[in-house]
Protein backbone atom coordinates (compact mmCIF):
# COMPACT_ATOMS: atom_id res chain seq x y z
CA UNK A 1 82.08 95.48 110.07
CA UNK A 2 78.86 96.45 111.21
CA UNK A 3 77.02 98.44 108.00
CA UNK A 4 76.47 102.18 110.39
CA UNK A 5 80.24 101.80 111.81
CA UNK A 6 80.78 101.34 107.85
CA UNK A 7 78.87 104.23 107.16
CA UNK A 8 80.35 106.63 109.59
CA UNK A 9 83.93 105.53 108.60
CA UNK A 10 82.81 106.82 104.70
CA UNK A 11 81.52 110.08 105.19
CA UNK A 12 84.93 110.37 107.06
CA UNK A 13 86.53 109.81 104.18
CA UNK A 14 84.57 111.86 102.00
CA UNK A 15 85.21 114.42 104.37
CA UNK A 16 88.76 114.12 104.45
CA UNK A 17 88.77 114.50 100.56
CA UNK A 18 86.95 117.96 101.32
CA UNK A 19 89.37 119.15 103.34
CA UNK A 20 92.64 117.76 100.90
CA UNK A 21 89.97 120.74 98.12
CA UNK A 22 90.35 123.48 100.99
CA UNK A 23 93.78 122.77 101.32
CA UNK A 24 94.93 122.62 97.62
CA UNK A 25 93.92 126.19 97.55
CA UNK A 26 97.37 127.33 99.39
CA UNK A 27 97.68 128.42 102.40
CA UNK A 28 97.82 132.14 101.77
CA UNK A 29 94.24 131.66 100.39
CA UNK A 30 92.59 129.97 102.96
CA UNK A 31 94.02 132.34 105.32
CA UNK A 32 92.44 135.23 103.33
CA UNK A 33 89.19 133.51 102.80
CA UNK A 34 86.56 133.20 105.14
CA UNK A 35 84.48 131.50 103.53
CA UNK A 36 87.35 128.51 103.05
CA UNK A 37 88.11 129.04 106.92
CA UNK A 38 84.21 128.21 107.20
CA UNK A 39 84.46 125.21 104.95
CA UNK A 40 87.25 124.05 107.11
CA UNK A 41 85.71 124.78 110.55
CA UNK A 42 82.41 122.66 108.94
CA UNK A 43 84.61 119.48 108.26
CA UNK A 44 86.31 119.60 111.49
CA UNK A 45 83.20 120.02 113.38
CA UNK A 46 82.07 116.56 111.49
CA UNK A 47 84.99 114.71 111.44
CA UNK A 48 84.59 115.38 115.27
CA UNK A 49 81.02 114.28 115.86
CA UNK A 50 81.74 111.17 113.89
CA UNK A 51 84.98 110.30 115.73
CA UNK A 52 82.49 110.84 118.83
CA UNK A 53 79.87 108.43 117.22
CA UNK A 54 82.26 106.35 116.57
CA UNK A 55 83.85 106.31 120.29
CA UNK A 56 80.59 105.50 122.02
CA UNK A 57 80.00 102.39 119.58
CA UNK A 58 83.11 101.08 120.50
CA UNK A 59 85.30 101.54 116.93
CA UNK A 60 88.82 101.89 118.59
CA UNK A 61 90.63 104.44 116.71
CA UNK A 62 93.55 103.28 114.30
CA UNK A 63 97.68 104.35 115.17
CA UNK A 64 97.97 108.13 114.22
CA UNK A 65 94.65 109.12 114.85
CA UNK A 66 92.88 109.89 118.05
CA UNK A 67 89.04 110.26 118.41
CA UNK A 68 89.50 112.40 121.85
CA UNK A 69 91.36 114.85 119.37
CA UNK A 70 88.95 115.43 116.72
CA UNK A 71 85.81 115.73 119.54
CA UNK A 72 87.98 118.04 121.26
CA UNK A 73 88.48 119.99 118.44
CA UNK A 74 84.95 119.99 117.13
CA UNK A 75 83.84 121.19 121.16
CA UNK A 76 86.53 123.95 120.75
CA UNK A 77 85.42 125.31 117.14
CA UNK A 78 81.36 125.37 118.47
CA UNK A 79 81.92 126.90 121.88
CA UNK A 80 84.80 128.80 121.08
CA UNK A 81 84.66 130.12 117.50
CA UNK A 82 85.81 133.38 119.00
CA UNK A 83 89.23 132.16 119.72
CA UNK A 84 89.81 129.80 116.78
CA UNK A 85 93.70 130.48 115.19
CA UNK A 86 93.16 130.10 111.74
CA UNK A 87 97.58 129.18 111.67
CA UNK A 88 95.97 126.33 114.11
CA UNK A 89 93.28 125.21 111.55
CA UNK A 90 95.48 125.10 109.02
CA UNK A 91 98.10 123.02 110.62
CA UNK A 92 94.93 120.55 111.17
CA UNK A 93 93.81 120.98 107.25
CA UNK A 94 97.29 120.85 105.84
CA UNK A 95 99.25 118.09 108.25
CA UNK A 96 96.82 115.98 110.23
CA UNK A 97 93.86 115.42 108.54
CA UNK A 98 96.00 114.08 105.40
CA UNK A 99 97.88 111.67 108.02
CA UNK A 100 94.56 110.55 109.20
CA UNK A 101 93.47 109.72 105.76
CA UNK A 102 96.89 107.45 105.20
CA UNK A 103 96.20 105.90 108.59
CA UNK A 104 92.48 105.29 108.12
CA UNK A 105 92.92 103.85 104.41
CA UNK A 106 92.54 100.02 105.55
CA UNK A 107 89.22 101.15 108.02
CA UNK A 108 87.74 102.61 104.60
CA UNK A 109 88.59 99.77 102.59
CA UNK A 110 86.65 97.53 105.16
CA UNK A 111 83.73 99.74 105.21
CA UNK A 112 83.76 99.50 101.17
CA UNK A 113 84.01 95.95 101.39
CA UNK A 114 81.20 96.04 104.02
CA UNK A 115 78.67 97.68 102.61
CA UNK A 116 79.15 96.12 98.95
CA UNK A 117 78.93 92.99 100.18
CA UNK A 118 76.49 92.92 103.38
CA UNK A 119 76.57 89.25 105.64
């Protein structure tokens, strides 16, 4: 795996763990909390530029997640903040993102692999 591919798959996953802390608060909380809605609408917004990085080098998505999704969704929380449902964002927190994280687990172990041991 090439070492910026392996990169962008980490911060992903760092991400991801973010966004497991926002939702671990409850869902009553973060719907009460801006500044948790915030957090939220800051990981989305990344996990969507690098699924968009990712997409024009050519990384072909994994079953259960789709790139075109998560740069849809970044596009939509930038241009459109003013319509954002926060029930929305937290069905992305609270369901997808964790099945993401299950479905990218092998991607991240690869990047690991990669960048600990470079060719």
């Amino acid at each position: 795996m090439d070492r910026t591919d392996a990169k962008e798959l980490l911060h992903i996953k760092a991400w991801l763990g973010r966004a497991a802390e926002v939702v671990a608060h409850g869902k009553d909380a973060y719907l009460s909390d801006d500044l948790l809605q915030e957090a939220g609408d800051s990981l989305m917004m990344k996990l969507g530029e690098a699924a968009n990085r990712l997409t024009r080098r050519g990384v072909a998505s994994p079953e259960g997640v789709e790139w075109a999704v998560a740069v849809a969704n970044r596009n939509f929380i930038i241009h459109r903040y003013d319509e954002i449902s926060r029930e929305l964002t937290w069905q992305t927190l609270a369901v997808d993102l964790p099945g993401w994280a299950a479905a990218l687990s092998r991607s991240f172990a690869l990047a690991e692999d990669a960048l600990r041991n470079p060719a």
